[in-house]
C-alpha atoms as a PDB file:
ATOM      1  CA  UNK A   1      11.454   2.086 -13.539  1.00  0.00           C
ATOM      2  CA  UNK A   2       8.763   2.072 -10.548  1.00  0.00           C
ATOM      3  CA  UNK A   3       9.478  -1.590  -8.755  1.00  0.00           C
ATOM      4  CA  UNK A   4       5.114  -1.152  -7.891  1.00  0.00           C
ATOM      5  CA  UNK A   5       3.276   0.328 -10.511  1.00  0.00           C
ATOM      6  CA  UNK A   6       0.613   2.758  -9.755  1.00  0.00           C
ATOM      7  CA  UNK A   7      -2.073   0.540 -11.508  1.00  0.00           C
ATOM      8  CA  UNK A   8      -1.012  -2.427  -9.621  1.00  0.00           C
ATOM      9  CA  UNK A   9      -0.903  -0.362  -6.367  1.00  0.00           C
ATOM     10  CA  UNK A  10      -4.594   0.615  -6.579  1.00  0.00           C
ATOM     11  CA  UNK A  11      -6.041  -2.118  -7.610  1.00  0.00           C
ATOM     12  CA  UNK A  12      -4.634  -4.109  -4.603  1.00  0.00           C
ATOM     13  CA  UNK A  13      -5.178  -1.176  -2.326  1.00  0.00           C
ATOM     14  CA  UNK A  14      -9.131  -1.031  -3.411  1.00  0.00           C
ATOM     15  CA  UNK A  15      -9.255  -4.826  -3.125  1.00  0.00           C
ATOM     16  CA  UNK A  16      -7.640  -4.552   1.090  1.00  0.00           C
ATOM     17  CA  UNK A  17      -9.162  -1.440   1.626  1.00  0.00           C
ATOM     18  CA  UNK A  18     -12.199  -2.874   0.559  1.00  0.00           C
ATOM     19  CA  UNK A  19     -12.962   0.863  -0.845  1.00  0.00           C
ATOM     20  CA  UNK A  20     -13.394   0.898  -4.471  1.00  0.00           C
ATOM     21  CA  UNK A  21     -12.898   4.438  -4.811  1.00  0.00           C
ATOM     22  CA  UNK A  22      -9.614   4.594  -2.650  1.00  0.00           C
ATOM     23  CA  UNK A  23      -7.318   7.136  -3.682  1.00  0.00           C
ATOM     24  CA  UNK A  24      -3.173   7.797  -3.378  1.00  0.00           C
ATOM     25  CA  UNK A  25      -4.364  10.700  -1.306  1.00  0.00           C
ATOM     26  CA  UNK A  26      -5.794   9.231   1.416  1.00  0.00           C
ATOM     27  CA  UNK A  27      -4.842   8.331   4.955  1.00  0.00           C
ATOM     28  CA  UNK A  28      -4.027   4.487   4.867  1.00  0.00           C
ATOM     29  CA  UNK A  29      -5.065   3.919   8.530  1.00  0.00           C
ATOM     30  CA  UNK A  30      -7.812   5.833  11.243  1.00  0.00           C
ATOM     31  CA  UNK A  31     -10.305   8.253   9.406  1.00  0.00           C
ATOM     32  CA  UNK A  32      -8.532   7.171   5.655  1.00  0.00           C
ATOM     33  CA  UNK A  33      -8.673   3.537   4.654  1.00  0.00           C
ATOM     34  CA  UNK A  34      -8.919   2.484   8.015  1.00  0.00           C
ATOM     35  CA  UNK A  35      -6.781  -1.023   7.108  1.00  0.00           C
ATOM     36  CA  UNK A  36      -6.321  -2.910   9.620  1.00  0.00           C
ATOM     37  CA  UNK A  37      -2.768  -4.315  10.486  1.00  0.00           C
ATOM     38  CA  UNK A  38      -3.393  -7.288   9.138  1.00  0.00           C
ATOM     39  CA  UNK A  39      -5.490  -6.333   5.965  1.00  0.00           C
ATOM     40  CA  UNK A  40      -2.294  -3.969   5.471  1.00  0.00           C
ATOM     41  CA  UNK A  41       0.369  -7.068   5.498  1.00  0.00           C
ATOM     42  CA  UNK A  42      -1.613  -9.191   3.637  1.00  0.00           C
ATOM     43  CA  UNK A  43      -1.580  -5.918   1.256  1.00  0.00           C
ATOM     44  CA  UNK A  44       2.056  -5.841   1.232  1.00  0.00           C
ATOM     45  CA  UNK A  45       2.533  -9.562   0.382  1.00  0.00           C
ATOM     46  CA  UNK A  46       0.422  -9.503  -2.170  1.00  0.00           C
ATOM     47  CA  UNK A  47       2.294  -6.595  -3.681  1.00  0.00           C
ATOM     48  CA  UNK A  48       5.504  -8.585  -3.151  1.00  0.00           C
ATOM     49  CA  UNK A  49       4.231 -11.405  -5.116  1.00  0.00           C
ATOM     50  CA  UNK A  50       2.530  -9.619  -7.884  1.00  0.00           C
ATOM     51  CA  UNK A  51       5.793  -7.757  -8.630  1.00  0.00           C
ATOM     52  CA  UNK A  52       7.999 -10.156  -7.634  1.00  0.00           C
ATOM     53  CA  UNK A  53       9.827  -7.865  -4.742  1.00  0.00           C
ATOM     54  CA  UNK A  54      11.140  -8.212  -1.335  1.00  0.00           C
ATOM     55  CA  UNK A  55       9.641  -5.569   0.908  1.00  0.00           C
ATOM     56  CA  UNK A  56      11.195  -4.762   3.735  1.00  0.00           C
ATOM     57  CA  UNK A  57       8.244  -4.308   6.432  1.00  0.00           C
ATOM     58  CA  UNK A  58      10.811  -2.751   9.135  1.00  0.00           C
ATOM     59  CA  UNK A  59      11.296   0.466   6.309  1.00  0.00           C
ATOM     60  CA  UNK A  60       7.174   1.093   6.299  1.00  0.00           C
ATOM     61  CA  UNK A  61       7.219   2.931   9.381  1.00  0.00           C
ATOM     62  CA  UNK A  62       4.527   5.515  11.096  1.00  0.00           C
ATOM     63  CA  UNK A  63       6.277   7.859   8.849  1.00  0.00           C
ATOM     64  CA  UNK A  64       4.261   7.045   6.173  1.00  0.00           C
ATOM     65  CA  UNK A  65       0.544   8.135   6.197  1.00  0.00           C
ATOM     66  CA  UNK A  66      -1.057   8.503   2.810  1.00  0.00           C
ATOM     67  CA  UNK A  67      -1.011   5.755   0.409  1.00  0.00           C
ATOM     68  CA  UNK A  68       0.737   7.746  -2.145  1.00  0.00           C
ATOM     69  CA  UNK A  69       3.395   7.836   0.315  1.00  0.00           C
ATOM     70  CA  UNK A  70       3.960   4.378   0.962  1.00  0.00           C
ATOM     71  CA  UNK A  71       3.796   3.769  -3.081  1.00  0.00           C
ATOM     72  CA  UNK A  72       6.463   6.177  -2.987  1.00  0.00           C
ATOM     73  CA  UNK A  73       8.578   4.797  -0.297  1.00  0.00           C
ATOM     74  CA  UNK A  74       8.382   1.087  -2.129  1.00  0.00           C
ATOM     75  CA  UNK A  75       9.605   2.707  -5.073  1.00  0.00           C
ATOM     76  CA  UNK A  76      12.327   4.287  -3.474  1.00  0.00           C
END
């Protein structure tokens, strides 16, 4: 069972990205969702608290470029 659901995932990642129409496809940072560092953190700790999970911010590393991917790597 996914620890971040993908309906919970987009909704925060619209309300951060402050793009309603953001996708799991897109870049999160530069010419994607262009989040800022600390509209991304304060992304993650909301995600912690609305699934009540621990994320490790040292494992969400430039590895991870698309959304999708960092939904993936929190389920993981």
């Amino acid at each position: 069972m996914p620890k971040v659901t993908s309906d919970v995932f987009l909704t925060r990642l619209r309300e951060y990205s402050k793009n309603p129409d953001a996708q799991l496809t897109q870049n999160l940072f530069d010419d994607g969702l262009d989040m800022s560092s600390v509209r991304f953190t304060e992304f993650i700790m909301t995600l912690e608290e609305d699934c009540d999970i621990d994320i490790d911010i040292g494992l969400l590393d430039a590895s991870i470029v698309t959304a999708g991917q960092l939904l993936e790597r929190l389920n993981s």
